[in-house]
C-alpha atoms as a PDB file:
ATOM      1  CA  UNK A   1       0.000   0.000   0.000  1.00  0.00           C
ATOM      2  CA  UNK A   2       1.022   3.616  -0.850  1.00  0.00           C
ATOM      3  CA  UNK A   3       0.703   6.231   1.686  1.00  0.00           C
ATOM      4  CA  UNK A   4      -2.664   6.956   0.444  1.00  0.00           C
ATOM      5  CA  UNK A   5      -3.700   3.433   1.052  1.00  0.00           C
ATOM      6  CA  UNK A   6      -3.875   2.248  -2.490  1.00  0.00           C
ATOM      7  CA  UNK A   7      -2.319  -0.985  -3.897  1.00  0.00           C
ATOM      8  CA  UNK A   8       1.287  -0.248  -5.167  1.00  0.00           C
ATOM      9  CA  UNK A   9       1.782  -1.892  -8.642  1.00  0.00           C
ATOM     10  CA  UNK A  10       5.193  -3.492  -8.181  1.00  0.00           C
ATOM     11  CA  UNK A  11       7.601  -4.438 -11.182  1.00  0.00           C
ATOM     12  CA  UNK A  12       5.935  -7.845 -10.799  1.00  0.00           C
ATOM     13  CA  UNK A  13       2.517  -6.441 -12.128  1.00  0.00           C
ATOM     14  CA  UNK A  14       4.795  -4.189 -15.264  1.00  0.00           C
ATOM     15  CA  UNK A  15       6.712  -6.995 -16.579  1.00  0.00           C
ATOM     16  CA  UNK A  16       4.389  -8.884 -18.900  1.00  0.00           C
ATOM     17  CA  UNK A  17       3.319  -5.750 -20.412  1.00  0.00           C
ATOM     18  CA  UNK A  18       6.647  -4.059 -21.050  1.00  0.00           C
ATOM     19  CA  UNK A  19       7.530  -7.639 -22.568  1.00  0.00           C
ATOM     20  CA  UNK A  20       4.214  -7.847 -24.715  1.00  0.00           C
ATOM     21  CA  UNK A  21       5.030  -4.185 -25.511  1.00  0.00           C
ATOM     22  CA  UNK A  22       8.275  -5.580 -26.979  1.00  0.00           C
ATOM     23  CA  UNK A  23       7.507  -7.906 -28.842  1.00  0.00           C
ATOM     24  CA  UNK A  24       4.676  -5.891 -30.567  1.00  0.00           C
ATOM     25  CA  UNK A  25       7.390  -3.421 -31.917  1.00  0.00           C
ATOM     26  CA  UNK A  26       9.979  -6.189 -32.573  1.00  0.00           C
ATOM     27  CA  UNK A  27       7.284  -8.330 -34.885  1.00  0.00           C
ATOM     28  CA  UNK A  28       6.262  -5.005 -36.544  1.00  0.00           C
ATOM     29  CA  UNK A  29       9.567  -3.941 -37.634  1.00  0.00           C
ATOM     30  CA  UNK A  30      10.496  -7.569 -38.518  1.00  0.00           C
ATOM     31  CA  UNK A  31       7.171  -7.503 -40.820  1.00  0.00           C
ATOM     32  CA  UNK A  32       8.501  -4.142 -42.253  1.00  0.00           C
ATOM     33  CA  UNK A  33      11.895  -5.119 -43.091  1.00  0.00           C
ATOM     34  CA  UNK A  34       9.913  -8.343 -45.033  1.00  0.00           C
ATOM     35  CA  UNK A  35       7.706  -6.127 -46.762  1.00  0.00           C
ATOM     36  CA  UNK A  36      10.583  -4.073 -48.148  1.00  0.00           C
ATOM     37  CA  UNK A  37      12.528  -7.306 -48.884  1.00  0.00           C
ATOM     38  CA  UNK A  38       9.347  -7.769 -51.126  1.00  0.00           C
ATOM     39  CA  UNK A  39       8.526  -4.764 -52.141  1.00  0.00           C
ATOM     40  CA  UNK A  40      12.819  -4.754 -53.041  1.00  0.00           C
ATOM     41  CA  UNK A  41      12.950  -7.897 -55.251  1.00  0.00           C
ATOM     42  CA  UNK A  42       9.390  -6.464 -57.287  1.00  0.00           C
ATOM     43  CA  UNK A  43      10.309  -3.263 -58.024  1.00  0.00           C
ATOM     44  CA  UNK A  44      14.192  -4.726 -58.642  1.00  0.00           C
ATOM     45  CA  UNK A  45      12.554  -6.314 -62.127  1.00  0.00           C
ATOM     46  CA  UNK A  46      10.175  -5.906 -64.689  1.00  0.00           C
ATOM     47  CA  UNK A  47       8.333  -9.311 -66.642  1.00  0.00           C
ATOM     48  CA  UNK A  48       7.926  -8.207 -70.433  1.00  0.00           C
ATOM     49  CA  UNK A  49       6.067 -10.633 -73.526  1.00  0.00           C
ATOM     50  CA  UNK A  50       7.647 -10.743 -76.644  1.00  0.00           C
ATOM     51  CA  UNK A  51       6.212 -12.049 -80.441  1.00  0.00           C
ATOM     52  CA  UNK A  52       7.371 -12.394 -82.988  1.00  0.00           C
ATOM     53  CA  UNK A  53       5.452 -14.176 -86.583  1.00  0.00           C
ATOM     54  CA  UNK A  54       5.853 -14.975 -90.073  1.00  0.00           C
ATOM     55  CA  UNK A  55       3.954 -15.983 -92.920  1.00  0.00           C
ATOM     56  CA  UNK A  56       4.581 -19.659 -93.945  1.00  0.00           C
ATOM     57  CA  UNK A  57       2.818 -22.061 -96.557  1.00  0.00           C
ATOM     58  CA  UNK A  58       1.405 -25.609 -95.901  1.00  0.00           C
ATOM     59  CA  UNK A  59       3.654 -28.139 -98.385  1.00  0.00           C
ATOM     60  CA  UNK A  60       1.286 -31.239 -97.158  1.00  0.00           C
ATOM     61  CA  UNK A  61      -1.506 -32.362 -97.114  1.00  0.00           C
ATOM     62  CA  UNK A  62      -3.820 -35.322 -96.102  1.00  0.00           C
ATOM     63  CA  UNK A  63      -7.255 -35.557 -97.180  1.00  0.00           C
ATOM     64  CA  UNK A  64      -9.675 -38.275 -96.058  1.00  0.00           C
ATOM     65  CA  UNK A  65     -12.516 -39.105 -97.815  1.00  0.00           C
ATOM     66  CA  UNK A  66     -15.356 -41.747 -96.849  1.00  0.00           C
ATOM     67  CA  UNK A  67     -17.696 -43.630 -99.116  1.00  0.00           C
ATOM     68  CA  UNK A  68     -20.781 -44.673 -97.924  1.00  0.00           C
ATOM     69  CA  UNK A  69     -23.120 -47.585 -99.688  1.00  0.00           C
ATOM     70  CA  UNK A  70     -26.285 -49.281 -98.393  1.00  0.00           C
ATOM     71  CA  UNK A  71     -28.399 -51.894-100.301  1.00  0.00           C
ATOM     72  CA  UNK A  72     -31.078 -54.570 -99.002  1.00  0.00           C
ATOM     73  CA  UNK A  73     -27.973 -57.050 -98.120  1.00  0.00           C
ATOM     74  CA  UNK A  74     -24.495 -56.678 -96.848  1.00  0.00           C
ATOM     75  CA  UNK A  75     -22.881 -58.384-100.027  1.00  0.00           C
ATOM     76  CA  UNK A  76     -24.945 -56.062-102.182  1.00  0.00           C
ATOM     77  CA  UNK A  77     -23.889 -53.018 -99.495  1.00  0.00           C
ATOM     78  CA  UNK A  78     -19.947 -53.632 -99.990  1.00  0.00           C
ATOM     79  CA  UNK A  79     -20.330 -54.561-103.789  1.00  0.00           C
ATOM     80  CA  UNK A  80     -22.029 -50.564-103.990  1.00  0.00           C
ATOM     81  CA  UNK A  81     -19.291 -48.988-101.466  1.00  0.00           C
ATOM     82  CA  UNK A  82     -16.880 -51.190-103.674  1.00  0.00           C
ATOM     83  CA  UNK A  83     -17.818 -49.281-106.677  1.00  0.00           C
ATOM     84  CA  UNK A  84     -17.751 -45.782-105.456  1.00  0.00           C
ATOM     85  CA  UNK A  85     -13.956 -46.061-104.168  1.00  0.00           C
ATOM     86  CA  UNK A  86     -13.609 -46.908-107.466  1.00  0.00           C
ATOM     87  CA  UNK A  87     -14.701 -44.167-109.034  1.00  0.00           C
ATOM     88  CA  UNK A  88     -13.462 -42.146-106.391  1.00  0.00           C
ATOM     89  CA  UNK A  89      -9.325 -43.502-107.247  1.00  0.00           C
ATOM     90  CA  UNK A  90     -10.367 -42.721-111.074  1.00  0.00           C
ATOM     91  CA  UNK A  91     -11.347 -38.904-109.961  1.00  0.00           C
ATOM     92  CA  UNK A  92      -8.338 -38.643-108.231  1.00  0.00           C
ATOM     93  CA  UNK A  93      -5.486 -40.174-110.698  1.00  0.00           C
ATOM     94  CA  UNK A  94      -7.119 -38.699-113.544  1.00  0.00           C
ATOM     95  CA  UNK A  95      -6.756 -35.443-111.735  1.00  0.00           C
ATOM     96  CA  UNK A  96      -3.047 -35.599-111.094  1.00  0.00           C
ATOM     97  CA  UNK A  97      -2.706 -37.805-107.873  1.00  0.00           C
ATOM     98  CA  UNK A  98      -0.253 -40.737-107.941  1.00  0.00           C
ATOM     99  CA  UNK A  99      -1.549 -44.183-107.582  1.00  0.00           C
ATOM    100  CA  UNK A 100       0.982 -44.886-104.582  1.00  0.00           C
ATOM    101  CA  UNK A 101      -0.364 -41.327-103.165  1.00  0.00           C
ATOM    102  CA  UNK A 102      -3.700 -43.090-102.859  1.00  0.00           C
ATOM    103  CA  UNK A 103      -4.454 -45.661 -99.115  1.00  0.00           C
ATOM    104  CA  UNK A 104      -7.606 -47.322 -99.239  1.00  0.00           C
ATOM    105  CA  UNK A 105      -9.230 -48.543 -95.588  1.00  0.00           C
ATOM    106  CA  UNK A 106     -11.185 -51.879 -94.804  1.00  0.00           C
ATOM    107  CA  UNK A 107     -14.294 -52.016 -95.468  1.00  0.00           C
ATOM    108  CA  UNK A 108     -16.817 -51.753 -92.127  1.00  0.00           C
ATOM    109  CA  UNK A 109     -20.328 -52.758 -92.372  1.00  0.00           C
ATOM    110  CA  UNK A 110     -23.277 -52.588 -90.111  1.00  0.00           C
ATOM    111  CA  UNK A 111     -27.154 -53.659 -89.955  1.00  0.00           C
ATOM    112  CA  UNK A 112     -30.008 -50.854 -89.843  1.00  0.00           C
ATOM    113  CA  UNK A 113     -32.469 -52.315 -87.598  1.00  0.00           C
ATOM    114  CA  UNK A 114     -36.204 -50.816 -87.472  1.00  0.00           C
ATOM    115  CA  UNK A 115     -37.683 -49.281 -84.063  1.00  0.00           C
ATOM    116  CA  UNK A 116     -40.787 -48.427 -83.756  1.00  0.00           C
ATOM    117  CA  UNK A 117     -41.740 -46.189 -80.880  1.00  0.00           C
ATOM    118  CA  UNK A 118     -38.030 -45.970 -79.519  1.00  0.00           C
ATOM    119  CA  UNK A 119     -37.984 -50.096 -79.443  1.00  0.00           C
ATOM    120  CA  UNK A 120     -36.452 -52.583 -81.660  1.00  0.00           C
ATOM    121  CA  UNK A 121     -38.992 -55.035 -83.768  1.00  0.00           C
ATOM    122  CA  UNK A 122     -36.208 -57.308 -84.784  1.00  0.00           C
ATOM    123  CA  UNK A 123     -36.226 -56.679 -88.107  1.00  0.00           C
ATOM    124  CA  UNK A 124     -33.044 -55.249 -90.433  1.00  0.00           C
ATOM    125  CA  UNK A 125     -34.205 -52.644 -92.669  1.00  0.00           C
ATOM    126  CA  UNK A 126     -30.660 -52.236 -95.080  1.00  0.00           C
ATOM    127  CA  UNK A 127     -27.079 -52.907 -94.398  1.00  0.00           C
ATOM    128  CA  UNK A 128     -24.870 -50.213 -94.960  1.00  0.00           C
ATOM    129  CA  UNK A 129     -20.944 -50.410 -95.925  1.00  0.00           C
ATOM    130  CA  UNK A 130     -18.292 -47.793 -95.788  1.00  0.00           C
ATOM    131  CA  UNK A 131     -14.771 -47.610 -96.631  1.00  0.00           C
ATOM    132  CA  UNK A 132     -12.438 -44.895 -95.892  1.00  0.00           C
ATOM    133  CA  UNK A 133      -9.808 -43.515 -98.383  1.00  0.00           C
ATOM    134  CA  UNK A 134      -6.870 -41.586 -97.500  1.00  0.00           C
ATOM    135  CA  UNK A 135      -4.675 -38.854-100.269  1.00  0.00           C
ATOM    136  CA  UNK A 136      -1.088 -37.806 -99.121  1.00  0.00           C
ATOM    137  CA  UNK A 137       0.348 -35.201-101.670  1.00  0.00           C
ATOM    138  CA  UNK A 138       2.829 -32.511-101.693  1.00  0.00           C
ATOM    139  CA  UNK A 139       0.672 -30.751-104.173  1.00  0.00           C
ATOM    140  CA  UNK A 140      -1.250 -28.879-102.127  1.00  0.00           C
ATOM    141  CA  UNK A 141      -2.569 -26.960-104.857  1.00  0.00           C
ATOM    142  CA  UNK A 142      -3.328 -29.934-106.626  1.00  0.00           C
ATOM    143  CA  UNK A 143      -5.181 -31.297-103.274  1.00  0.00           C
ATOM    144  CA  UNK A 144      -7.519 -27.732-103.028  1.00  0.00           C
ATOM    145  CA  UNK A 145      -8.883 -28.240-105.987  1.00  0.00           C
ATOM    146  CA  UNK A 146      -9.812 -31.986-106.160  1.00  0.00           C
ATOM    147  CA  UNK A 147     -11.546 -31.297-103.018  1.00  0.00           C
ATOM    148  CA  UNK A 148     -13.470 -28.016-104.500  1.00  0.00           C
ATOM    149  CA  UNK A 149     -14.219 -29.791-107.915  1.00  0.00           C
ATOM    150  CA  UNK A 150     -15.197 -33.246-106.255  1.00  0.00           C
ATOM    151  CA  UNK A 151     -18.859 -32.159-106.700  1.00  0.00           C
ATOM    152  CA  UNK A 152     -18.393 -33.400-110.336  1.00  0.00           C
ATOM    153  CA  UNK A 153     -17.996 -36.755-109.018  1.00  0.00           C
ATOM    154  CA  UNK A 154     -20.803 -36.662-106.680  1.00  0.00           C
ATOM    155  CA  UNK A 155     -23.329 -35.699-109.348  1.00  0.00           C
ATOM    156  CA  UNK A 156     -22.746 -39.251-110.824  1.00  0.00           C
ATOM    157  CA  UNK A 157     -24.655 -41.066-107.869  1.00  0.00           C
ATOM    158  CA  UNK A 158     -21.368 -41.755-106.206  1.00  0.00           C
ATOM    159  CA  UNK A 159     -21.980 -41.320-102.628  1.00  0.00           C
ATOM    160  CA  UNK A 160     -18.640 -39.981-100.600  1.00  0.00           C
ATOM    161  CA  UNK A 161     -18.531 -38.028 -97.689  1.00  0.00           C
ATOM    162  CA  UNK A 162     -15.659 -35.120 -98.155  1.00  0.00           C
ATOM    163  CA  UNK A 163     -14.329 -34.207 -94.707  1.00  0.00           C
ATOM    164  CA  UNK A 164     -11.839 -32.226 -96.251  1.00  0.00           C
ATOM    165  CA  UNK A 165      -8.147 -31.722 -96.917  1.00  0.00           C
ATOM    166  CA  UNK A 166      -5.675 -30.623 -93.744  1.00  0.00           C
ATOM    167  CA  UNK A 167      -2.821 -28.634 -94.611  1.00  0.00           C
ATOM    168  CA  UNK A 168       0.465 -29.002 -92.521  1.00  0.00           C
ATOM    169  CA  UNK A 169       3.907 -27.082 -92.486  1.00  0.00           C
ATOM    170  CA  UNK A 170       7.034 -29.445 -92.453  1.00  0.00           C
ATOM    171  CA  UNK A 171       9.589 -27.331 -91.367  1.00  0.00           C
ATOM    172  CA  UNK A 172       7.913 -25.506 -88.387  1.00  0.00           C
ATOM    173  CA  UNK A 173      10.601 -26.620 -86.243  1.00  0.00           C
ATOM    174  CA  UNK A 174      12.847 -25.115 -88.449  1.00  0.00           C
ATOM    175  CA  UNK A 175      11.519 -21.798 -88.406  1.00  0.00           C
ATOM    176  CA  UNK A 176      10.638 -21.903 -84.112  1.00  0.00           C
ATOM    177  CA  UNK A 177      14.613 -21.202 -82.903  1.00  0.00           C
ATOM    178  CA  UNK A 178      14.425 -17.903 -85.351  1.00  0.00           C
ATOM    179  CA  UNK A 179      10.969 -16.641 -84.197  1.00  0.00           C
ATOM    180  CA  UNK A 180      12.223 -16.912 -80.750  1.00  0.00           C
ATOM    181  CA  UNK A 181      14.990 -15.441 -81.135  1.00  0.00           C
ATOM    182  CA  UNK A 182      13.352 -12.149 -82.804  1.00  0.00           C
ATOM    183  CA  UNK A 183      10.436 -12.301 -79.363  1.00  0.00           C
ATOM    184  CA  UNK A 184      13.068 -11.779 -77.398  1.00  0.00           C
ATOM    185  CA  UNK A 185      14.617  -8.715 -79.420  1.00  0.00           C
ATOM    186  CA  UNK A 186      10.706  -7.456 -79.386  1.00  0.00           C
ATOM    187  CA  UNK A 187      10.807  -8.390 -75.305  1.00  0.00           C
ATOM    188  CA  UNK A 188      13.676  -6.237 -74.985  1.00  0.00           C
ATOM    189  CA  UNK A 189      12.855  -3.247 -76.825  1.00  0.00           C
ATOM    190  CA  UNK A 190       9.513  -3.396 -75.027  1.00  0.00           C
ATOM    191  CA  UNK A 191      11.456  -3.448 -71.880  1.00  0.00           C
ATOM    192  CA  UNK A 192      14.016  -0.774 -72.622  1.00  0.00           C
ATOM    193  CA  UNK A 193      10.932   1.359 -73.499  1.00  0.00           C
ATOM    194  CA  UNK A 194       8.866   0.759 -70.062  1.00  0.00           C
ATOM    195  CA  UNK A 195      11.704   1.478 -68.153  1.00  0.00           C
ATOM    196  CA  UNK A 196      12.873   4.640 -69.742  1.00  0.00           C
ATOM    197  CA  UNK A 197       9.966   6.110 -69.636  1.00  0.00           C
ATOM    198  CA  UNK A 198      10.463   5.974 -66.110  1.00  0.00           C
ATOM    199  CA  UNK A 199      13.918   6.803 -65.741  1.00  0.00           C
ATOM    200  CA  UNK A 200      15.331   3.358 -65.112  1.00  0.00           C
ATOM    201  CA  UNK A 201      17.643   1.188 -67.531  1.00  0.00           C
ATOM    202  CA  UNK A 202      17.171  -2.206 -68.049  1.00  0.00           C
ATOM    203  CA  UNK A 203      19.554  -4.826 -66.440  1.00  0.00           C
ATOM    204  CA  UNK A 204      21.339  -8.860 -67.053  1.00  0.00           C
ATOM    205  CA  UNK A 205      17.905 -11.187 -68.043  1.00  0.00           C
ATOM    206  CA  UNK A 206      16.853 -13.159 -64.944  1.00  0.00           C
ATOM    207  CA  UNK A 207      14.233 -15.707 -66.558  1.00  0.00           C
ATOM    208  CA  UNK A 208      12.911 -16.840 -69.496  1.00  0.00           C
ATOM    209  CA  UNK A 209       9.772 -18.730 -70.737  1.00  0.00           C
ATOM    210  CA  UNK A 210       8.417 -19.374 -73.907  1.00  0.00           C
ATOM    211  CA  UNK A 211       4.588 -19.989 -75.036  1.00  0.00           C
ATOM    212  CA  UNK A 212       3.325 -22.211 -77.494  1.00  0.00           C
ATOM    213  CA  UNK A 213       3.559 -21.923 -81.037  1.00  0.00           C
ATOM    214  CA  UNK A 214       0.476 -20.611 -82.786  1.00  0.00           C
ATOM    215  CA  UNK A 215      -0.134 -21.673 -86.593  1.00  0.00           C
ATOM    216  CA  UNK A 216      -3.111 -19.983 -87.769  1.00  0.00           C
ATOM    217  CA  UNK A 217      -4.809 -18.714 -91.312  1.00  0.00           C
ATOM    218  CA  UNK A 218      -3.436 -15.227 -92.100  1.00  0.00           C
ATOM    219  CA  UNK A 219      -4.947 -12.201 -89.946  1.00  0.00           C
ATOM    220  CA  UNK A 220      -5.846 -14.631 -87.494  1.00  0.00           C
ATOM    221  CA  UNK A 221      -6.524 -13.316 -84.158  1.00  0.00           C
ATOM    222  CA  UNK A 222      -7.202 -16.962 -82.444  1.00  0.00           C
ATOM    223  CA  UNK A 223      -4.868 -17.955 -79.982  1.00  0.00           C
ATOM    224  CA  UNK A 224      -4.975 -21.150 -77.420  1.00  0.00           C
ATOM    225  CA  UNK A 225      -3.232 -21.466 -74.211  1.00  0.00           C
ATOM    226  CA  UNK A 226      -2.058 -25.443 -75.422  1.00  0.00           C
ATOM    227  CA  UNK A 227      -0.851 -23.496 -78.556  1.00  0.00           C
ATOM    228  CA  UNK A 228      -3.283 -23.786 -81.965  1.00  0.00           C
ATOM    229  CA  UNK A 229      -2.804 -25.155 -85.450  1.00  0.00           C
ATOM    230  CA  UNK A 230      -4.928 -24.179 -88.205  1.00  0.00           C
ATOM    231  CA  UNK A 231      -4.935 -27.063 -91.066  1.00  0.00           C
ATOM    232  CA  UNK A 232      -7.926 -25.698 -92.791  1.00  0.00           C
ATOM    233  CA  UNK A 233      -6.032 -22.845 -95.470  1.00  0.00           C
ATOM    234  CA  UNK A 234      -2.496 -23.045 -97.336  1.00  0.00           C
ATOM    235  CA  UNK A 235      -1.104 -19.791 -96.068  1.00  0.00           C
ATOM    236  CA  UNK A 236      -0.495 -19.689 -92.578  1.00  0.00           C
ATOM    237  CA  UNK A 237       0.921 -17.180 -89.963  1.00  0.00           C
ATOM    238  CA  UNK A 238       3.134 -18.798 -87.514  1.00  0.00           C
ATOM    239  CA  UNK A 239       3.447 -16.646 -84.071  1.00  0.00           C
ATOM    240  CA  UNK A 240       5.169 -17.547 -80.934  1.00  0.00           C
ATOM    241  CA  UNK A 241       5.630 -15.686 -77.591  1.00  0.00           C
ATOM    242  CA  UNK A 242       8.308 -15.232 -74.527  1.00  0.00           C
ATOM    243  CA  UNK A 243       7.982 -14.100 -71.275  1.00  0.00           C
ATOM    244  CA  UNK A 244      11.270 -12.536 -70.154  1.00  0.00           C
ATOM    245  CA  UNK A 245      11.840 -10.966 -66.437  1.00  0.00           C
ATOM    246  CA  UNK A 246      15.178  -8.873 -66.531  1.00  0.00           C
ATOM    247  CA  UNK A 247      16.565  -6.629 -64.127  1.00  0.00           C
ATOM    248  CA  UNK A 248      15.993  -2.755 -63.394  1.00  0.00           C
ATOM    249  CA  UNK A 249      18.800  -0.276 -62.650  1.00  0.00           C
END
């Protein structure tokens, strides 16, 4: 008791407070010396994308074709289907294609059963056969315009489905090492130009990453984060990115 008769608060009653006080101030200057760290290393770099593209032109192409027969029995089904890859090889040699360019599948056939009301009566309506055939050409000019003209053929009765030609690039891992190396020319100037603007120079590279390659048709916008490849048109634009961090002075 003090002299006035009032409990005296001894160093016993001040010493977990001055210690909480303590360690308050040490954790929040600890905290601010690891935000700076942070707030250091981001503002010591700057991430920049580069591109670069070029124009390049499919030299192959693989076209599948499917023809499609049905009759009132299967031998009668794959005699028709027989026929029409027949005539189909004659549209295509007479029009330029080499024999050997020319892979014919099996033949698959299958039984069209009647339903009535959504149930089966038992009974096999037709029996349809179908045979696949496959062109591989360099010619891709030669390929366009088989496929655009094949409508000739159809108006004979000849019944063949036309999924289309694809058109590929060979040597697009030829041209990737070049188009990389110009993204990162366009991720540096793009650099040198954020930085300056600020009054900063640009510094040593610290990482590097590179996106997928994008083959599109020309003036394509479409991109894909897996990368994309176009196979529907002969001229194609081939684009491919970088993501480069480097350091700021």
């Amino acid at each position: 008791m003090d002299a006035l008769g009032k409990p005296r608060l001894t160093a016993k009653f001040y010493g977990p407070i001055i210690a909480a006080l303590i360690m308050a101030i040490a954790l929040a200057y600890g905290l601010s010396l690891v935000g700076q760290g942070f707030a250091a290393r981001a503002g010591n770099s700057v991430t920049v994308t580069g591109q670069a593209r070029t124009n390049a032109t499919a030299d192959n192409a693989v076209w599948t074709l499917s023809a499609q027969e049905s009759s009132q029995s299967a031998s009668a089904a794959v005699s028709k289907v027989g026929n029409s890859v027949s005539a189909l090889i004659k549209y295509l040699t007479a029009g330029g294609v080499p024999a050997a360019g020319v892979e014919t599948g099996g033949v698959n056939t299958n039984a069209i059963n009647e339903y009535i009301n959504g149930n089966p009566t038992g009974r096999v309506l037709s029996y349809q056969a179908t045979q696949n055939v496959t062109v591989r050409s360099k010619d891709v000019n030669l390929i366009s315009s088989l496929s655009n003209g094949i409508g000739k053929l159809l108006q004979t009765g000849v019944n063949i489905n036309n999924y289309g030609p694809q058109f590929y690039v060979s040597n697009l891992a030829a041209l990737r090492p070049s188009l990389l190396a110009k993204a990162m020319v366009d991720a540096k100037s793009r650099g040198i130009s954020m930085t300056s603007a600020v009054g900063s120079k640009l510094g040593a590279v610290v990482a590097v990453s590179s996106g997928p390659v994008q083959v599109t048709s020309p003036d394509s916008v479409d991109t894909s984060s897996g990368g994309l490849y176009d196979t529907t048109t002969i001229p194609k634009t081939v684009t491919v990115t970088v993501s480069v961090s480097f350091k700021v002075k």
